[in-house]
Protein backbone atom coordinates (compact mmCIF):
# COMPACT_ATOMS: atom_id res chain seq x y z
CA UNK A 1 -5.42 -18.00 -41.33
CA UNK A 2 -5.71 -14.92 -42.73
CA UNK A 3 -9.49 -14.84 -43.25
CA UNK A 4 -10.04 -16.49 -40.10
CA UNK A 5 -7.72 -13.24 -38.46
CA UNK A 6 -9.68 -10.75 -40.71
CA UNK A 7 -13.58 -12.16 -39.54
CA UNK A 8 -12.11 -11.57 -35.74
CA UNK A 9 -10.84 -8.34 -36.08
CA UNK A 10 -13.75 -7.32 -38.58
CA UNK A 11 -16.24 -8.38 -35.68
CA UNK A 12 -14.18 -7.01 -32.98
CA UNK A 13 -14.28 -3.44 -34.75
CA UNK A 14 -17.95 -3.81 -35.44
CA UNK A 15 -18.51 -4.01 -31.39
CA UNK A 16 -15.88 -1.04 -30.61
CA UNK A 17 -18.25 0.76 -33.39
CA UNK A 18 -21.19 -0.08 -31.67
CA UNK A 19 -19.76 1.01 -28.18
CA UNK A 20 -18.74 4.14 -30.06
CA UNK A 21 -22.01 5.09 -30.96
CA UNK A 22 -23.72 4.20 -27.55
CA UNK A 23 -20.55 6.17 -25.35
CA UNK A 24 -21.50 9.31 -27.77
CA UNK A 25 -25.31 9.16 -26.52
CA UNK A 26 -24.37 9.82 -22.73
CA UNK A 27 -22.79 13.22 -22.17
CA UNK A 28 -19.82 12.43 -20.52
CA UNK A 29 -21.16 14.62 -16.97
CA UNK A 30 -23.79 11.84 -16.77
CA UNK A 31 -20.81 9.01 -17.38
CA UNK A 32 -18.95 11.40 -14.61
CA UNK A 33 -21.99 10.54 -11.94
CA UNK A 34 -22.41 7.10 -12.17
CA UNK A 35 -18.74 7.35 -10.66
CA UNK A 36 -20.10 7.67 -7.23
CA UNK A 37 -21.71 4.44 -7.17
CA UNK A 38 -18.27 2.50 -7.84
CA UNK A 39 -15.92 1.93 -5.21
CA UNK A 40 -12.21 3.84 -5.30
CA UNK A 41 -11.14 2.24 -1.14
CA UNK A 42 -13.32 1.77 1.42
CA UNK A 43 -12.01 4.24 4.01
CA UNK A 44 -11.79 6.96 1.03
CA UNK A 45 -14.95 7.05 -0.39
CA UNK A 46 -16.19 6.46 -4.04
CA UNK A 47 -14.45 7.39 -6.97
CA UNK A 48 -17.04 10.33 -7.70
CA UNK A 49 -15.67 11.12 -3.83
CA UNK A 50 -11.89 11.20 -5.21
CA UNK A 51 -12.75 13.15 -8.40
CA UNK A 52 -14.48 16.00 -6.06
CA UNK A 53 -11.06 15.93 -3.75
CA UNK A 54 -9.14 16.00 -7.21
CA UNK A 55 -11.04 19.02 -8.83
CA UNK A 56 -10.34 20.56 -6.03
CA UNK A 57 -6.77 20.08 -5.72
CA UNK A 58 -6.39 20.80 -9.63
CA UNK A 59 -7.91 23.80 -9.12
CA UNK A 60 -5.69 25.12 -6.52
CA UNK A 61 -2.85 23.75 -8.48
CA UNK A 62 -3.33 25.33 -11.65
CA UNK A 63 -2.04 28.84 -11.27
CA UNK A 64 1.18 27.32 -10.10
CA UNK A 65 1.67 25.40 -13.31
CA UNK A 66 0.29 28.13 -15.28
CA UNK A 67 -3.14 26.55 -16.56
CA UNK A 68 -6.75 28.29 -16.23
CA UNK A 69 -8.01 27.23 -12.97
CA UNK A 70 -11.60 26.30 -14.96
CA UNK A 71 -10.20 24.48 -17.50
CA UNK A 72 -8.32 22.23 -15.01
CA UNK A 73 -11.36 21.43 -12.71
CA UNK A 74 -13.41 21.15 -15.82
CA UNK A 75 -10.90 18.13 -16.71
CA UNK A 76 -10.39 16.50 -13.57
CA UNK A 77 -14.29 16.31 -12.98
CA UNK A 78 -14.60 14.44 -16.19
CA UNK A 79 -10.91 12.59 -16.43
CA UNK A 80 -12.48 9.45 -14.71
CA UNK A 81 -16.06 9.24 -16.18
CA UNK A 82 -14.63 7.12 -19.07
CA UNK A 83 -14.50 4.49 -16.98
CA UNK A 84 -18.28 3.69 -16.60
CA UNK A 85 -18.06 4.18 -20.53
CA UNK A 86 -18.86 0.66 -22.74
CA UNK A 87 -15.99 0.95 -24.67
CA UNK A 88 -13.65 1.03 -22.00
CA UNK A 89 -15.22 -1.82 -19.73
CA UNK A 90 -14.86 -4.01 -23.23
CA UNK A 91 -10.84 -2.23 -23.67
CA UNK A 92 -9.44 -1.47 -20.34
CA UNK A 93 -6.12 -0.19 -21.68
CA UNK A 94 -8.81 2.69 -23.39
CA UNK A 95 -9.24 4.92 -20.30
CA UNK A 96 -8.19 7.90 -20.89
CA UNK A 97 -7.68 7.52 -24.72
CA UNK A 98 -11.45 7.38 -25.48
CA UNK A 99 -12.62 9.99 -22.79
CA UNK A 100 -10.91 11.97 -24.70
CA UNK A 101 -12.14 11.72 -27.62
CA UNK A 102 -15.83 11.85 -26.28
CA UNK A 103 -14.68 15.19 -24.87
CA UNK A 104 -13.58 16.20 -28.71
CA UNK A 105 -16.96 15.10 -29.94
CA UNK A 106 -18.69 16.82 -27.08
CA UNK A 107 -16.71 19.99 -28.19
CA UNK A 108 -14.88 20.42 -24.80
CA UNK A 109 -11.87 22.63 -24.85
CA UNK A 110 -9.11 20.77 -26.96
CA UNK A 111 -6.63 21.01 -23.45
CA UNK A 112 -9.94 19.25 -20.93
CA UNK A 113 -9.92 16.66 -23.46
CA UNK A 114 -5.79 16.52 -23.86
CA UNK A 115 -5.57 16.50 -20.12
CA UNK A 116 -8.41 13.61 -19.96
CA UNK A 117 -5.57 11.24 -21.49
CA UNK A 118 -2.72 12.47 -20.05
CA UNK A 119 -3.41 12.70 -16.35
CA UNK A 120 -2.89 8.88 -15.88
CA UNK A 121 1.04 9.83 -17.34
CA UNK A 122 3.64 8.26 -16.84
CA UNK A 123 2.11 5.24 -16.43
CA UNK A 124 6.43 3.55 -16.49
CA UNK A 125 10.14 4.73 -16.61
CA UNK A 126 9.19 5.14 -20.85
CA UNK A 127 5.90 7.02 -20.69
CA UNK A 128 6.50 10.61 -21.54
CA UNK A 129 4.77 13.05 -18.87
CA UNK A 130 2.19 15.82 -19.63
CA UNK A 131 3.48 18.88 -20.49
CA UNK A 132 0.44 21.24 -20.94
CA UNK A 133 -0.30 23.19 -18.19
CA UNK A 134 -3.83 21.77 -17.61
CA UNK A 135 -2.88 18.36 -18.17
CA UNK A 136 0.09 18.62 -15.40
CA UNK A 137 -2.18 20.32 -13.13
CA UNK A 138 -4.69 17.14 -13.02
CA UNK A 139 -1.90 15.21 -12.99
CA UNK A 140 -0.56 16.10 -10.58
CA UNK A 141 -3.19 16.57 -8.48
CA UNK A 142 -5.04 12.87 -9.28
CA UNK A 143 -1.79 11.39 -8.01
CA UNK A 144 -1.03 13.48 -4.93
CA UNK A 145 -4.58 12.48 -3.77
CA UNK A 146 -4.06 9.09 -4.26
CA UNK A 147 -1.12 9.19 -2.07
CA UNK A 148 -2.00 11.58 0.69
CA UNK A 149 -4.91 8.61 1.23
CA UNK A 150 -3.25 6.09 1.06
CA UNK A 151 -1.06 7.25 3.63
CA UNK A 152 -4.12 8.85 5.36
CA UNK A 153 -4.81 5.12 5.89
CA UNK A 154 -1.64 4.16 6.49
CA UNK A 155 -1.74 1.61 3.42
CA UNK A 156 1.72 1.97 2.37
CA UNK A 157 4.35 0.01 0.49
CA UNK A 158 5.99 -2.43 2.10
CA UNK A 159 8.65 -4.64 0.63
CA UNK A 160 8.01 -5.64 -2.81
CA UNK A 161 4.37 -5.25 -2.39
CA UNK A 162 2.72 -2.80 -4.06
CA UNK A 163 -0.59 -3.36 -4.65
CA UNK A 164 -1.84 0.02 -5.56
CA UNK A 165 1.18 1.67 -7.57
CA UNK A 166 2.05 4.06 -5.46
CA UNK A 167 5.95 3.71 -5.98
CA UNK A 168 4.80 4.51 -9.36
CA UNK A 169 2.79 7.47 -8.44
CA UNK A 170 5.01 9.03 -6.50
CA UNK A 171 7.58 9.05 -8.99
CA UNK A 172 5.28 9.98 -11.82
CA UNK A 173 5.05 13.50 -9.24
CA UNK A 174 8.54 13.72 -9.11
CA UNK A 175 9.23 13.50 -13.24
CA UNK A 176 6.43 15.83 -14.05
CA UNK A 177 7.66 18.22 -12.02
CA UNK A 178 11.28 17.85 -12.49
CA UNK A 179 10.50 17.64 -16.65
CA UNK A 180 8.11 20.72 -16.48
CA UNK A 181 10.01 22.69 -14.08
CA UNK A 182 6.84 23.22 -11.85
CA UNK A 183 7.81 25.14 -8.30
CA UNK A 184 5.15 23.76 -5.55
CA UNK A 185 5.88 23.32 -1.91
CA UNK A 186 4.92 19.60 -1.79
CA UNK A 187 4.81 19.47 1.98
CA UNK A 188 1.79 22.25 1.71
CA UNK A 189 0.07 20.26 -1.02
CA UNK A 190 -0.01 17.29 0.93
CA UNK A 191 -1.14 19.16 3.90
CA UNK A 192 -3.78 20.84 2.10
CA UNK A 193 -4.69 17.40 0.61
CA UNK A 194 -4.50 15.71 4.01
CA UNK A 195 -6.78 18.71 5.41
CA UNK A 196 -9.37 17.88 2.22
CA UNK A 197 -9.69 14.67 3.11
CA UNK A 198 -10.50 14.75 6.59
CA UNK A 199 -13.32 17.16 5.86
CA UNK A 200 -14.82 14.92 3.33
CA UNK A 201 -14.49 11.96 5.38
CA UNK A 202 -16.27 13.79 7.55
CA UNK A 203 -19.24 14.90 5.51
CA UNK A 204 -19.63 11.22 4.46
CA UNK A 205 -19.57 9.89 7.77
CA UNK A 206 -22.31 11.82 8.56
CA UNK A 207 -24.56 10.76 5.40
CA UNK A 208 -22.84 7.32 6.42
CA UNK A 209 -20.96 6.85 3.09
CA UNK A 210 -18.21 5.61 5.12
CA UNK A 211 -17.08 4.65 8.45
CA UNK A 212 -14.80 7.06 10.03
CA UNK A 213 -12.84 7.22 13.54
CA UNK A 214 -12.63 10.16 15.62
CA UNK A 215 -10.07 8.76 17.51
CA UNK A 216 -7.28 8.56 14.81
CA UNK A 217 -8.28 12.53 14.15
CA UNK A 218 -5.20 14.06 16.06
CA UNK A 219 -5.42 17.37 18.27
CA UNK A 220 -3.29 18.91 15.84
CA UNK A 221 -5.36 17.78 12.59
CA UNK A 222 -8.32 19.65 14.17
CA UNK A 223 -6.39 22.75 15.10
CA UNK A 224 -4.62 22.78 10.81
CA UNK A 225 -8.45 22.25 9.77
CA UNK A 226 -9.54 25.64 11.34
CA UNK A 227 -6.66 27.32 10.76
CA UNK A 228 -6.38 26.28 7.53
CA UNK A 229 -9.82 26.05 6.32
CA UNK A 230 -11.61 29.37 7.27
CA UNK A 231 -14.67 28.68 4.78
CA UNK A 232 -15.17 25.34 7.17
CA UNK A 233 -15.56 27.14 10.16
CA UNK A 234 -19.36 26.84 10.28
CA UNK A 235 -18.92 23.22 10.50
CA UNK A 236 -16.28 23.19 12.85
CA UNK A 237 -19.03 23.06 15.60
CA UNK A 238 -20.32 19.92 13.75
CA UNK A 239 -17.48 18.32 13.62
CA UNK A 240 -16.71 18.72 17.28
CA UNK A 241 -19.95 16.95 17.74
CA UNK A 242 -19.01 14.06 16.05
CA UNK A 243 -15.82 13.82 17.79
CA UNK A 244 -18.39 14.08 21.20
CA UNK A 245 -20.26 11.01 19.80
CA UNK A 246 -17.19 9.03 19.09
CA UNK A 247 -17.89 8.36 15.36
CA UNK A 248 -15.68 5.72 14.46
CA UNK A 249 -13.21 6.27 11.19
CA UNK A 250 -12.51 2.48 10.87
CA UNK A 251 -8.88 1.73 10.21
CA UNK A 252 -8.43 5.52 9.26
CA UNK A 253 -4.82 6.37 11.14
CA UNK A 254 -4.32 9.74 9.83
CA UNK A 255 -0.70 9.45 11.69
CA UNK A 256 0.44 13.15 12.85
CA UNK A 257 3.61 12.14 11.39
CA UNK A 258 2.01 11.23 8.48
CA UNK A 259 3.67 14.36 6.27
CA UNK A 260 6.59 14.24 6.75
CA UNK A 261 6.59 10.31 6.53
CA UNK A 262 4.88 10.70 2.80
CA UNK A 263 7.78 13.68 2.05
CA UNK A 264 10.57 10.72 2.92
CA UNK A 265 8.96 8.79 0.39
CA UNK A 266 9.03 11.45 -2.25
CA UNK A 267 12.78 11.81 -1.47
CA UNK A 268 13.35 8.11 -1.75
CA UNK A 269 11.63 8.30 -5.41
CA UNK A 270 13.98 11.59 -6.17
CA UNK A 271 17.03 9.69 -5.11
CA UNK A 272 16.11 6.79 -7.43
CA UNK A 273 15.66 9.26 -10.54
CA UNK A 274 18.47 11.46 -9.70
CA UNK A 275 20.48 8.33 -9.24
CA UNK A 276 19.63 7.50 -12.75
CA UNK A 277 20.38 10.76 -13.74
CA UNK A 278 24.07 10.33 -12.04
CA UNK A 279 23.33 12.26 -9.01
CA UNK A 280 24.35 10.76 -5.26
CA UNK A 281 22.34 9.60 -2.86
CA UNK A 282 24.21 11.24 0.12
CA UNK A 283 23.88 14.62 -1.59
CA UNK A 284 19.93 14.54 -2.09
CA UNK A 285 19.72 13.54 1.87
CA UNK A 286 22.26 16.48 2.39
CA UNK A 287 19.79 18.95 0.97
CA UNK A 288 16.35 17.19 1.89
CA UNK A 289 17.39 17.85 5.58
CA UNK A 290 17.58 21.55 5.12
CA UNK A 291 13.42 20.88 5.30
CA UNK A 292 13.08 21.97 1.26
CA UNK A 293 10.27 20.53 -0.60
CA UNK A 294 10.21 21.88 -3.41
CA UNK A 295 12.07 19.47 -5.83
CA UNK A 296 13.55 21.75 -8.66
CA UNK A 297 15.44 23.76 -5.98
CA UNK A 298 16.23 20.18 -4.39
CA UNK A 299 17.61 19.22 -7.18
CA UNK A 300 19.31 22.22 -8.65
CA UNK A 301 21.68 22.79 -5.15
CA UNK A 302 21.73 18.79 -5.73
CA UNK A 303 23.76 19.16 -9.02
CA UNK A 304 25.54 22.56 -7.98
CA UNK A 305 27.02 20.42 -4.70
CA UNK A 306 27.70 17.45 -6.57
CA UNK A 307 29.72 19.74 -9.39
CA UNK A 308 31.55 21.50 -6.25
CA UNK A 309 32.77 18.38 -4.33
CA UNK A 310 33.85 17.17 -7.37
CA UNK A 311 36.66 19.89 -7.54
CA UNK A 312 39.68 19.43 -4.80
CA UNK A 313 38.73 22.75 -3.10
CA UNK A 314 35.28 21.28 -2.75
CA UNK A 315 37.06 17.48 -1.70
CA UNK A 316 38.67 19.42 0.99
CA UNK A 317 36.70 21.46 2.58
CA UNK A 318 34.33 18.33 3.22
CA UNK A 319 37.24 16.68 5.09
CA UNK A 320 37.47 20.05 6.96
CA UNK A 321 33.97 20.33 7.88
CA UNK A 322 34.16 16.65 8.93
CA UNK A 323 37.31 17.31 11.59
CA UNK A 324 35.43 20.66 12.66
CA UNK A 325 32.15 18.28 13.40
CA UNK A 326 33.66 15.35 14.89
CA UNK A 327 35.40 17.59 17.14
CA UNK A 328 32.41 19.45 18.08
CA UNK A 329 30.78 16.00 18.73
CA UNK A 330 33.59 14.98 20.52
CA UNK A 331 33.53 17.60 22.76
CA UNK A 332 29.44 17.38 23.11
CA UNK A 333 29.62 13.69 24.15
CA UNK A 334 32.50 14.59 26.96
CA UNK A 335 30.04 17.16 28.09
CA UNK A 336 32.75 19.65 27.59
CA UNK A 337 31.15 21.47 24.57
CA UNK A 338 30.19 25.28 25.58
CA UNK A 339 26.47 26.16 25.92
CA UNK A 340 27.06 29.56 24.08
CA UNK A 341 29.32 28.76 21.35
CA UNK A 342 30.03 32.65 19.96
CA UNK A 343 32.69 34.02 18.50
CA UNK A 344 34.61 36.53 20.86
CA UNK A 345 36.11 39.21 18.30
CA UNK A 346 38.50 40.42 20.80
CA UNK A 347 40.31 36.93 21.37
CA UNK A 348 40.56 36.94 17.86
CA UNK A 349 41.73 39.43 17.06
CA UNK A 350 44.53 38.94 19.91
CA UNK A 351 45.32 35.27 18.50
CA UNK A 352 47.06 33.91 15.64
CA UNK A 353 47.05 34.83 12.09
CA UNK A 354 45.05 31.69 11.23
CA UNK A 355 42.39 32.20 13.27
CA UNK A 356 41.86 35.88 12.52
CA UNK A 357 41.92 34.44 8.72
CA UNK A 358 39.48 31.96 8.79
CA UNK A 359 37.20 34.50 10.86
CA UNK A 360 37.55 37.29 8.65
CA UNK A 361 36.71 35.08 5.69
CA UNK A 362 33.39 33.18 7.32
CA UNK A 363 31.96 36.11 7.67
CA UNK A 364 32.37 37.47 4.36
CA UNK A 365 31.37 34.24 2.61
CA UNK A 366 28.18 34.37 5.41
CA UNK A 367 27.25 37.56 3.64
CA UNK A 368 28.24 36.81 -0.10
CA UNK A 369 26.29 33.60 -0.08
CA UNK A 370 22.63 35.13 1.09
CA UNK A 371 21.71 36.88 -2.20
CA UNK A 372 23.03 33.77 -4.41
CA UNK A 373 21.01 31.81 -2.29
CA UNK A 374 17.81 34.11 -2.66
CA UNK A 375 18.36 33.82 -6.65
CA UNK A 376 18.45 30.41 -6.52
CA UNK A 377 22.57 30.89 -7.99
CA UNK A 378 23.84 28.16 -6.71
CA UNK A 379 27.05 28.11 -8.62
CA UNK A 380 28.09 30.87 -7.23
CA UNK A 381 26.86 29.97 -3.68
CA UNK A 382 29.65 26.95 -4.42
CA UNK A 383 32.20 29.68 -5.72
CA UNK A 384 31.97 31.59 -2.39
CA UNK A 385 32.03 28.43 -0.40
CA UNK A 386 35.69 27.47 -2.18
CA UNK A 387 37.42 30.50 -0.42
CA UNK A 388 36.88 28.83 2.80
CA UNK A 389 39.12 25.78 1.94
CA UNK A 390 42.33 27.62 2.39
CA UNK A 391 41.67 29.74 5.59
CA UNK A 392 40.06 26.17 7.07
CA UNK A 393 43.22 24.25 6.20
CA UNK A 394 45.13 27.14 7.32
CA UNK A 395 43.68 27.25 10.79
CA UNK A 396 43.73 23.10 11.35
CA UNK A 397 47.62 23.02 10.36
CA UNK A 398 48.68 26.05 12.61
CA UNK A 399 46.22 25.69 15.67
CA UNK A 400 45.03 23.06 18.50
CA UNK A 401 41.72 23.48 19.49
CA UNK A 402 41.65 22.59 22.69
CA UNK A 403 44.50 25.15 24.16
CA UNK A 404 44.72 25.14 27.92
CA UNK A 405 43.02 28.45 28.30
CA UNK A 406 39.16 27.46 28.14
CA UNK A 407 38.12 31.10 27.22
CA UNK A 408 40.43 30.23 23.99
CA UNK A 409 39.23 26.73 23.64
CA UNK A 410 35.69 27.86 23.74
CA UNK A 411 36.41 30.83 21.12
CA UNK A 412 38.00 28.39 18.44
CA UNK A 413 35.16 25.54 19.24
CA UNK A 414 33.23 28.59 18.51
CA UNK A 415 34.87 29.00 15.72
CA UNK A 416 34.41 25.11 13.98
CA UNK A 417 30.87 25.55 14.94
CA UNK A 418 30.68 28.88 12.20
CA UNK A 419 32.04 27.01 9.77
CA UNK A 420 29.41 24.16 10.43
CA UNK A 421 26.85 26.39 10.28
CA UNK A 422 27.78 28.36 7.36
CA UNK A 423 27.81 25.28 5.18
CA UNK A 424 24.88 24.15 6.73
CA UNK A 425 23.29 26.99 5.15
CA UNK A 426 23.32 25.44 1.75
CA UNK A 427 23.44 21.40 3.13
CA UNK A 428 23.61 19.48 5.80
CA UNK A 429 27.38 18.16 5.26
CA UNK A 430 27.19 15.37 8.16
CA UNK A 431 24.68 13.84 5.57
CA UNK A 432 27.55 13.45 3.03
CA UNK A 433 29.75 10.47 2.67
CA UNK A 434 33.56 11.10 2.02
């Protein structure tokens, strides 16, 4: 058995020795344009039509992850062209692994030929992410692309079907930034992305690379591509031409909605890792609907709130924003709510103790909390927060809301609605459950 085993593997290494040699003959840049003659989707081009749109992206991502802006589009442009590569189409599981090593023995830059391997990372829940800068940059930037067309073509997940990953994708964006610490606004990345896309859709269409509709491009996808993309604005005037001819962008839906649809589905994947992490659900909703997007703040006020409303004066202030709400919404649904709920100093300063209290200290815990915020201090955002919980208390035990004078009622709805709004400022506590 042994023998038999050994003749196998002995002939098996002779033909990965043989695909060696012949990989090492073609530069990997020629490998890198034969990628334009296979397939990546239908509606999105080649993949030699991805790896320009990923280049790209790389490139704007790298200064934000801290890697040389060459270096990263160097990689991305040749992360791919591996897979036209013998050895690979013999050993699948090899991409990556071996274009890396024909970038060593082409002499490439040690991190092009690192980030070669790594961009496909984490390829499961064990993988370890990339951590050098150019690596995370193509990373990041392969996978965002993937997903902003996906979505571009409204081919999403549904269910338990999956076909293309992109569960995986997405939270292989949300672990290598989390894990690297990397502060992007995703919502402008998938913008831009969104924006890059169209263009090149565009361009194709008119070489007839692919099929694109003019109908699915939305009023306000033309006015972000202008505005957005000054060095396009020479072929602005082509591309209202082909929107005059009625080009059609088969089955391409790019769905105005279509941002903040993908930025729901980043959440989802950052409430399934924080949940593994020991984080609640409720909390990263709380903070998602503030409109943040970028995920290590997310997650940092995430783990500051959770600490906080762990603690009683956290526990109860929560029930005290809840009674403040539900009587605001009480009031709303009657109709009887005020349209201008402000604060009338005067009739506080003529009522009771409790309400003078509980005015006095919202708007010193307004002020205290801006610069914590600004630092990103969110600890002591929560510490300022906790001196509310007595005046709140204070004010529900001693006072009735809706006294008989309405210039009184209105001034203590007025009231509940500051101390709404001041916790608002760091969640949105309807959001949380408790």
């Amino acid at each position: 058995i042994a023998e038999g085993n050994a003749r196998v593997l002995s002939a098996r290494l002779e033909d990965a020795r043989f695909f060696w040699d012949k990989d090492k003959a073609t530069p990997l840049e020629e490998m890198a344009k034969k990628l334009s003659t296979i397939a990546f989707k239908a509606e999105l081009g080649s993949l030699g039509d991805k790896v320009e749109r990923v280049a790209a992206l790389a490139r704007e991502l790298a200064p934000k992850v801290g890697a040389d802006p060459d270096l990263a589009e160097r990689a991305a442009r040749l992360a791919k062209a591996d897979l036209v590569s013998e050895m690979v189409g013999e050993f699948p599981e090899l991409q990556g692994v071996m274009g890396r090593y024909y970038a060593l023995a082409a002499k490439e830059d040690a991190r092009v030929a690192d980030a070669i391997r790594d961009h496909y990372k984490p390829q499961g829940p064990s993988d370890s992410v990339p951590t050098d800068p150019v690596g995370i940059a193509v990373a990041l930037a392969d996978k965002l692309d993937t997903l902003v067309g996906f979505w571009a073509i409204d081919e999403k997940p549904t269910g338990s079907k999956d076909p293309f990953a992109l569960r995986r994708a997405a939270l292989g964006v949300v672990r290598i930034v989390l894990e690297n610490d990397v502060r992007i606004g995703l919502r402008q990345c998938i913008s831009a992305q969104k924006l890059s896309i169209i263009s090149q859709l565009l361009e194709l269409s008119k070489s007839k690379k692919v099929s694109v509709s003019a109908e699915s491009l939305k009023s306000e996808a033309q006015l972000e591509f202008l505005a957005k993309l000054p060095e396009l604005r020479d072929n602005f005037a082509r591309l209202t031409d082909i929107l005059a001819q009625q080009v059609l962008l088969d089955d391409y839906k790019l769905q105005d909605g279509s941002v903040s649809d993908l930025l729901s589905f980043f959440a989802d994947r950052l409430k399934q890792y924080l949940r593994d992490q020991g984080q609640r659900h409720d909390l990263i909703d709380a903070v998602f609907a503030l409109g943040e997007d970028d995920l290590v703040l997310i997650t940092r006020r995430v783990e500051a709130l959770g600490a906080f409303l762990g603690t009683e004066d956290g526990a109860n202030l929560l029930a005290g924003y809840k009674r403040a709400a539900n009587i605001l919404k009480a009031e709303e649904k009657k109709g009887a709510l005020p349209d201008n709920l402000v604060v009338d100093g005067a009739l506080i300063d003529a009522g009771a103790e409790s309400e003078i209290r509980l005015h006095q200290t919202l708007g010193q815990v307004r002020h205290d909390i801006e610069e914590p915020l600004k630092t990103e201090d969110f600890a002591a955002v929560m510490t300022e927060l906790a001196k509310l919980r007595a005046p709140v208390d204070y004010f529900f035990e001693r006072v009735m809301v809706n006294d008989d004078d309405p210039a009184i009622r209105a001034n203590r709805l007025a009231l509940l609605a500051d101390i709404r709004d001041t916790l608002h400022r760091v969640a949105d506590f309807s959001l949380i459950e408790g």
